[in-house]
N, C-alpha and C. Protein backbone atom coordinates (compact mmCIF):
# COMPACT_ATOMS: atom_id res chain seq x y z
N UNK A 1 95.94 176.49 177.30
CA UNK A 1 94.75 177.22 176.92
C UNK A 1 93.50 176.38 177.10
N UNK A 2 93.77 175.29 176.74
CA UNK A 2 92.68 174.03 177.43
C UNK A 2 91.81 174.64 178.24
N UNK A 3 92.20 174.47 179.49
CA UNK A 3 91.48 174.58 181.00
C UNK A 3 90.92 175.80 181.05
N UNK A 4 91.72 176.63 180.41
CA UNK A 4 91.26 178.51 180.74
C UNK A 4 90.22 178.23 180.35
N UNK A 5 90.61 178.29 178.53
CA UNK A 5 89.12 178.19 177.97
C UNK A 5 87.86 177.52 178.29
N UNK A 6 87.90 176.39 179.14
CA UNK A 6 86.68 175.74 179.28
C UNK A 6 86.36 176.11 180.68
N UNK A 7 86.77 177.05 181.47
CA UNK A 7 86.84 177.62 182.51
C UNK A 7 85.65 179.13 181.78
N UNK A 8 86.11 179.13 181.12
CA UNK A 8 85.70 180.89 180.79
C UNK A 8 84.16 180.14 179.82
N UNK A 9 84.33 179.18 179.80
CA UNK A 9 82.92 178.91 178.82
C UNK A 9 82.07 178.22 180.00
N UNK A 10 82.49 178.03 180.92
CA UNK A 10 81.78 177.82 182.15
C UNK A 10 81.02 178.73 182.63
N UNK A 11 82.11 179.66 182.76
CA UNK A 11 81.43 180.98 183.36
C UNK A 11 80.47 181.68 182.68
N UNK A 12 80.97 181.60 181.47
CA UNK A 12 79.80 182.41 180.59
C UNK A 12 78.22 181.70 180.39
N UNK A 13 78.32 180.41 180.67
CA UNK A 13 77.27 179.73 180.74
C UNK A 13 75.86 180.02 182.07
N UNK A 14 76.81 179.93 183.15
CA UNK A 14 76.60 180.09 184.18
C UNK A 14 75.63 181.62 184.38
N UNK A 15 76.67 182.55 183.58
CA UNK A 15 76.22 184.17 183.60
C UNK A 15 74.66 184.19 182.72
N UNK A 16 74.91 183.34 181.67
CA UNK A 16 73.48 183.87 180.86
C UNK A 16 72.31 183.56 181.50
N UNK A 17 71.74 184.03 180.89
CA UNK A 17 69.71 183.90 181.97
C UNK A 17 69.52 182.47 180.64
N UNK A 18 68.89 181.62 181.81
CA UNK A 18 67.93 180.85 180.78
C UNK A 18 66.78 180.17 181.76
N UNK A 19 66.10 179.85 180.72
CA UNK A 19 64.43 179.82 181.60
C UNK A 19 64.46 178.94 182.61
N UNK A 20 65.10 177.91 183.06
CA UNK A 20 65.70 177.54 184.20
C UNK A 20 66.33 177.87 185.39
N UNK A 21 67.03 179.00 185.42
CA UNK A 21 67.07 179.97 186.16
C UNK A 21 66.71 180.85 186.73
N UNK A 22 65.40 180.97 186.17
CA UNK A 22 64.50 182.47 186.11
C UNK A 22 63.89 182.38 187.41
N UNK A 23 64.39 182.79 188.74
CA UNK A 23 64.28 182.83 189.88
C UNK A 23 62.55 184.43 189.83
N UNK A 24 62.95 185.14 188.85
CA UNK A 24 62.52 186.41 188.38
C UNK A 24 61.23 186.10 188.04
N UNK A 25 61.25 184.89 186.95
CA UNK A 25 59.69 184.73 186.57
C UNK A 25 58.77 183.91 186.69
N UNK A 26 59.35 183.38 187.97
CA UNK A 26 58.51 182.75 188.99
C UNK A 26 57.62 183.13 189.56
N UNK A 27 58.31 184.89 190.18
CA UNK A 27 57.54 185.51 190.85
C UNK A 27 56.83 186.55 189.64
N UNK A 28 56.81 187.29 188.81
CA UNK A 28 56.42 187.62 187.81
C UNK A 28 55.16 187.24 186.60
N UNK A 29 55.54 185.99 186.43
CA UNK A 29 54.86 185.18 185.66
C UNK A 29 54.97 183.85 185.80
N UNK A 30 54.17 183.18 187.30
CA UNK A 30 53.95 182.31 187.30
C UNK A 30 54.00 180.88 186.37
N UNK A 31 53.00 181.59 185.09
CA UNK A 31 52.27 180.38 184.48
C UNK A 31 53.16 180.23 183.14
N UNK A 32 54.56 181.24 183.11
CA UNK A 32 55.33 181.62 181.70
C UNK A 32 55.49 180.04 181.66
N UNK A 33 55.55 179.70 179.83
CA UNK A 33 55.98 178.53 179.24
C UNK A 33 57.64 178.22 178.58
N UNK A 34 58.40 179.46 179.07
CA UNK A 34 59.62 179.31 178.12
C UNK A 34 59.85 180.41 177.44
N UNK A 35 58.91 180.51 176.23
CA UNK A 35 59.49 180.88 175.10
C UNK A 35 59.18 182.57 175.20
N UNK A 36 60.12 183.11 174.61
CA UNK A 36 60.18 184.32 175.12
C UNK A 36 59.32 185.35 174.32
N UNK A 37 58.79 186.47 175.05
CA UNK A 37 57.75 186.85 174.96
C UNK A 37 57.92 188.44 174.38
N UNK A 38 57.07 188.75 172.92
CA UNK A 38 57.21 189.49 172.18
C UNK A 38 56.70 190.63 172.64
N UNK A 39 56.90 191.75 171.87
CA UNK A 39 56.39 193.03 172.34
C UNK A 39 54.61 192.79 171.80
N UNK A 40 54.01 191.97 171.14
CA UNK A 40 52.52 191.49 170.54
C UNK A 40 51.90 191.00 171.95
N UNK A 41 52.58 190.44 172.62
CA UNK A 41 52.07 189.19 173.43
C UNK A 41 52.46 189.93 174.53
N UNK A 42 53.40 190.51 175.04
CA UNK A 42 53.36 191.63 176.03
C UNK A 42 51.83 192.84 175.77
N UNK A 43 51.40 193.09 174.81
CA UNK A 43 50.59 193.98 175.05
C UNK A 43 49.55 193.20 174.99
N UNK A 44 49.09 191.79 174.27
CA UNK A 44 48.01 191.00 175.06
C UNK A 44 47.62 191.01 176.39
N UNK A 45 48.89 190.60 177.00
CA UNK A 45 49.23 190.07 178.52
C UNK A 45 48.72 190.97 179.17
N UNK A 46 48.93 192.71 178.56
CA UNK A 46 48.61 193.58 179.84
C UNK A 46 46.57 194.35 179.34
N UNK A 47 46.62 193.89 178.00
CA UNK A 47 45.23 194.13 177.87
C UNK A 47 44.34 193.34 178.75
N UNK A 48 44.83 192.42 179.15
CA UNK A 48 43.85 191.28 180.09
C UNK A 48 43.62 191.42 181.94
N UNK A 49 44.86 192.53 182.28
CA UNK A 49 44.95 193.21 183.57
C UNK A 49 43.53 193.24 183.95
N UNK A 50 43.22 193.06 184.96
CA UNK A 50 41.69 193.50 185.99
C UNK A 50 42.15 195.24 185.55
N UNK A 51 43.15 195.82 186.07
CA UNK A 51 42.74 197.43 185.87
C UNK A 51 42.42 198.11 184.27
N UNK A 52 43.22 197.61 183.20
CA UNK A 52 43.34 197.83 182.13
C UNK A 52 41.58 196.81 181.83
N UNK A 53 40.97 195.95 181.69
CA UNK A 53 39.90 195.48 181.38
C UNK A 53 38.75 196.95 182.23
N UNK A 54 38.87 197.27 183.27
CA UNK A 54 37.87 198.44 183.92
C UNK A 54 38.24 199.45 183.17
N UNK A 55 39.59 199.39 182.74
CA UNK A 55 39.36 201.09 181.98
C UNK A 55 38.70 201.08 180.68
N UNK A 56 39.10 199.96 179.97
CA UNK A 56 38.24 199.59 178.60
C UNK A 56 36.97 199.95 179.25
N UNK A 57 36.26 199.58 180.34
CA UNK A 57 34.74 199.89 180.38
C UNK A 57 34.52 200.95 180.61
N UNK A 58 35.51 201.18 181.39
CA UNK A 58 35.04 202.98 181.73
C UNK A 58 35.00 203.97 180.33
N UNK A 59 36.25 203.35 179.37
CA UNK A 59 36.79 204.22 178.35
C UNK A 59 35.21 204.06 177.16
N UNK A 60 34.79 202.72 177.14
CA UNK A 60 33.86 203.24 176.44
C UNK A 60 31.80 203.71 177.13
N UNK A 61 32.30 203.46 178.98
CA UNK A 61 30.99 204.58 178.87
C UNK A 61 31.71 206.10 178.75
N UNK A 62 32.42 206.48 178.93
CA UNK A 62 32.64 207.72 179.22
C UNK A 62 32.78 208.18 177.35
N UNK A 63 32.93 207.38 176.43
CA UNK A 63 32.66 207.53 175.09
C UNK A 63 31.21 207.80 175.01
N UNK A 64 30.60 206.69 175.13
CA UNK A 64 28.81 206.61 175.30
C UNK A 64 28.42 207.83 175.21
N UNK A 65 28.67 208.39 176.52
CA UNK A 65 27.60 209.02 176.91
C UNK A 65 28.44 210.70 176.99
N UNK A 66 29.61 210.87 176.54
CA UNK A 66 30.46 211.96 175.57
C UNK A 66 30.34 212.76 177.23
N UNK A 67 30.91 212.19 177.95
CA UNK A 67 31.47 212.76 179.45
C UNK A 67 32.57 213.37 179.23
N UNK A 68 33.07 214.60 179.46
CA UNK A 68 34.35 215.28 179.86
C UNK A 68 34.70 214.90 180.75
N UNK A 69 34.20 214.80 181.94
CA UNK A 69 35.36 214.35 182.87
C UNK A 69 35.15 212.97 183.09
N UNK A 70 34.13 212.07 182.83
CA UNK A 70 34.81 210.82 182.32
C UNK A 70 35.57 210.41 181.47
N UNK A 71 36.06 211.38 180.38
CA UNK A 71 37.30 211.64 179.61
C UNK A 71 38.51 211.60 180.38
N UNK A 72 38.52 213.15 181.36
CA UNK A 72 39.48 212.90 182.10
C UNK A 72 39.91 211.84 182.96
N UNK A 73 38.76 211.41 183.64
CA UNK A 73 39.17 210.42 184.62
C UNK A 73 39.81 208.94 184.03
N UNK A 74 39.26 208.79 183.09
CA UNK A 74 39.65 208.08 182.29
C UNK A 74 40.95 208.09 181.65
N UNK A 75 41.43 209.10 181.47
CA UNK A 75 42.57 209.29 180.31
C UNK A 75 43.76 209.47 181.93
N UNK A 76 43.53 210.12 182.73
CA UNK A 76 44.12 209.85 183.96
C UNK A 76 44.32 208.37 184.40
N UNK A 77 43.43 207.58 184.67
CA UNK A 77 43.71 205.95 184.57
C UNK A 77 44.58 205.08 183.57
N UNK A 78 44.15 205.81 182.30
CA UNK A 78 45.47 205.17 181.26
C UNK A 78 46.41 205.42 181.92
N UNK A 79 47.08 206.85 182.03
CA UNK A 79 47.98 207.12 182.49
C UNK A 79 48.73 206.50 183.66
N UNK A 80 48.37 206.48 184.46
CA UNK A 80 48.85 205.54 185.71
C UNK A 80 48.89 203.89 184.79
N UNK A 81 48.07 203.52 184.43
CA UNK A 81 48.12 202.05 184.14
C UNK A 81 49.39 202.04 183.26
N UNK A 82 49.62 203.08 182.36
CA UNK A 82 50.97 202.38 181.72
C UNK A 82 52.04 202.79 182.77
N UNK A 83 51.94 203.73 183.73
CA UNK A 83 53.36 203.79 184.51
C UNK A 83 53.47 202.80 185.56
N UNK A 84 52.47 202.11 185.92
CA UNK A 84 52.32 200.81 186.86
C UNK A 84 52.77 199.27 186.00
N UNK A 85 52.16 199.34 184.62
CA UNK A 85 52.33 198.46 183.86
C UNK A 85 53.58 198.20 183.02
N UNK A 86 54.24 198.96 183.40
CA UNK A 86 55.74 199.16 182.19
C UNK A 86 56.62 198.80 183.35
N UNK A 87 56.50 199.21 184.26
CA UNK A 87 57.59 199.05 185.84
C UNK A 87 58.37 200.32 185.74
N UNK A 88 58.01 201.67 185.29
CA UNK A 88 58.92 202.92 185.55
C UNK A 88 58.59 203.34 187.39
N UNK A 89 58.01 202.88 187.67
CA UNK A 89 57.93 202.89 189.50
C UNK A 89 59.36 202.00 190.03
N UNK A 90 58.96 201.53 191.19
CA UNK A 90 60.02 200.98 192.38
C UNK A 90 59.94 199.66 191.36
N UNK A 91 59.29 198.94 190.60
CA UNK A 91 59.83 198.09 190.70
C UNK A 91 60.45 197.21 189.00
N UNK A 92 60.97 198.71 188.59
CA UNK A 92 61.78 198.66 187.38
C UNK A 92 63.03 198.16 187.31
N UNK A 93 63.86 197.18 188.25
CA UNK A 93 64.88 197.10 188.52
C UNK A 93 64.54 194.96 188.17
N UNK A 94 63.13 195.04 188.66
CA UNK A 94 62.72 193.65 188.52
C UNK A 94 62.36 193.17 187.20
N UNK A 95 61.68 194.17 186.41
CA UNK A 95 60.99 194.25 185.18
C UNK A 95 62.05 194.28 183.89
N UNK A 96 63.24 194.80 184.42
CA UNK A 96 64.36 194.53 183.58
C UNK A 96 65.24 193.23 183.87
N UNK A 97 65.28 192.71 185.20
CA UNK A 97 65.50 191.59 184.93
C UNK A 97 64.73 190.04 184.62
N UNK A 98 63.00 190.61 184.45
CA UNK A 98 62.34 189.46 184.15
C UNK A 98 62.56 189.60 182.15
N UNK A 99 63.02 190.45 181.82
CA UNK A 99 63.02 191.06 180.25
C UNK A 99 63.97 190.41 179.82
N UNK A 100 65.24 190.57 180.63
CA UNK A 100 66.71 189.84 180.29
C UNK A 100 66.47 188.24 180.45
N UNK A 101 65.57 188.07 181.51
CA UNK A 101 64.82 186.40 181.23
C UNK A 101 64.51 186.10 180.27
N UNK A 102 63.58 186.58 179.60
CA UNK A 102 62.51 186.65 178.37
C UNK A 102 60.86 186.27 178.64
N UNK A 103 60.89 186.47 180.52
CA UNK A 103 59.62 185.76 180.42
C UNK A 103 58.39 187.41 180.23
N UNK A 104 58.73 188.43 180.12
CA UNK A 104 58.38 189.98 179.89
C UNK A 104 58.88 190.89 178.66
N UNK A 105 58.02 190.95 177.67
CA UNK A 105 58.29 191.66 176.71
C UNK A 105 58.50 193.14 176.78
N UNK A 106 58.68 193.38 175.47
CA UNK A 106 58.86 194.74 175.28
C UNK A 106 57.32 195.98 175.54
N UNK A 107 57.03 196.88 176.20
CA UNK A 107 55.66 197.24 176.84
C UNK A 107 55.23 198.45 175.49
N UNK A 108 56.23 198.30 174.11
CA UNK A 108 56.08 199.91 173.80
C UNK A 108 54.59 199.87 172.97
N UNK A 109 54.54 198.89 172.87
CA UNK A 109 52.79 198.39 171.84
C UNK A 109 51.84 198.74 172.91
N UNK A 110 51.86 198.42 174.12
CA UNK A 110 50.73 198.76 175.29
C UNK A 110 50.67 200.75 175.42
N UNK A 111 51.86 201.02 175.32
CA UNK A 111 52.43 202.70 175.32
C UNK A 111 51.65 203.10 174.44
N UNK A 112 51.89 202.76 172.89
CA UNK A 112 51.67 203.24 172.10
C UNK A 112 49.48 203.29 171.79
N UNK A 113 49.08 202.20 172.20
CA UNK A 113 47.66 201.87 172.26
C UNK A 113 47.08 203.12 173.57
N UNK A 114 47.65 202.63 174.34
CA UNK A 114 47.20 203.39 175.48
C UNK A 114 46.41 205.36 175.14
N UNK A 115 47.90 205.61 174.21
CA UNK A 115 47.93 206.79 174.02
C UNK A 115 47.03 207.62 172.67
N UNK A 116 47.10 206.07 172.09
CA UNK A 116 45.87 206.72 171.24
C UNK A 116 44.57 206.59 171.48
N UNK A 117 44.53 205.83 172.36
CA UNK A 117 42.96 206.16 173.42
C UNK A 117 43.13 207.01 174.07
N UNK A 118 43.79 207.68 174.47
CA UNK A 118 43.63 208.84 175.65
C UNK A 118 43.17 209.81 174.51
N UNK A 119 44.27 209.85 173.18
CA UNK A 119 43.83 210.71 172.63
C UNK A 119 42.53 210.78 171.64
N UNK A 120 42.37 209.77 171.43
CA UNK A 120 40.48 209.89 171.01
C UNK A 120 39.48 209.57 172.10
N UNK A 121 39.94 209.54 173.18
CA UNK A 121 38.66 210.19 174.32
C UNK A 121 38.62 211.48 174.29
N UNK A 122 40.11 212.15 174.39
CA UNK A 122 40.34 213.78 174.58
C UNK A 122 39.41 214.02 173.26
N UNK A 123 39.63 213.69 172.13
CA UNK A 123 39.32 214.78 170.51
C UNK A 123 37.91 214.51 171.03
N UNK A 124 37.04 213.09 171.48
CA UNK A 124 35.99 212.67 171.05
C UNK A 124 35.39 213.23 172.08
N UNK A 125 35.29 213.48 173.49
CA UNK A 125 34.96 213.90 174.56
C UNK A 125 35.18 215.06 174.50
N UNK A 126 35.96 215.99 173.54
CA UNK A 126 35.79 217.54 174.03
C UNK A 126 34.77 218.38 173.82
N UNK A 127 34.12 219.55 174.00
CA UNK A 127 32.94 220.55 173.83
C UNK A 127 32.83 220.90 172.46
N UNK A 128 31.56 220.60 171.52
CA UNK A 128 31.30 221.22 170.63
C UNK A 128 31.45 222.44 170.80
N UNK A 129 32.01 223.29 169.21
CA UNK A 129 31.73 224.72 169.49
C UNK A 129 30.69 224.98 168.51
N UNK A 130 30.16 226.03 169.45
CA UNK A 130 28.69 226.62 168.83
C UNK A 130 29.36 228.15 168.29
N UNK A 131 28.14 228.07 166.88
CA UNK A 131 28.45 229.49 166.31
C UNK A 131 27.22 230.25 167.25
N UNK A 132 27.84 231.52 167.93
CA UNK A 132 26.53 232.15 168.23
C UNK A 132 26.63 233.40 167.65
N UNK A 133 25.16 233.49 166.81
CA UNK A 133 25.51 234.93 165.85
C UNK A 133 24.27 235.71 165.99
């Protein structure tokens, strides 16, 4: 049982991801330090995006100045940014294995933010109604 066993603890060694290995978050995350990265620090990471920083600007002129369809266009840009930013496109196959790394957190805090800006552009950007009597 000797040999098996230290055969099979080989292998299992071999199988696990560790940040030494991370062939994944090399290309991913360059500048990652190791330590693995929370669903807090995942939604830092993607608040700091060049596209996600333009929509913050867009999101608050199109607040400003109480635009409907800078509402929409806007709330359309969230949209894409979290389906680009989560990896539910082509390249979700990578995004789960930079996750099983640990150098890519969990995205549901970026989901969840995202969506309550869309939805207080929508409430805040929609048409007063007028009484006409």
């Amino acid at each position: 049982m000797g040999p098996v066993r230290r055969r099979l603890i080989w292998a299992a060694l071999l199988v696990t991801p560790a940040p030494a290995w991370a062939e994944v978050c090399d290309k991913e995350r360059p500048n990652w330090s190791g330590d693995p990265v929370t669903a807090f620090g995942e939604l830092i990471y993607l608040l700091q995006t060049p596209v996600v920083l333009l929509l913050i600007v867009a999101t608050a002129l199109a607040v400003r100045f109480r635009s409907e369809w800078g509402g929409l266009a806007v709330v359309v840009g969230w949209s894409l940014s979290t389906f680009l930013a989560t990896g539910w496109g082509d390249f979700g196959d990578i995004r789960a294995a930079a996750m099983a790394e640990g150098c890519v957190g969990n995205s549901a805090l970026f989901i969840v933010f995202a969506a309550l800006v869309c939805v207080g552009v929508v409430l805040y950007t929609a048409p007063l109604k007028r009484d006409n009597k």
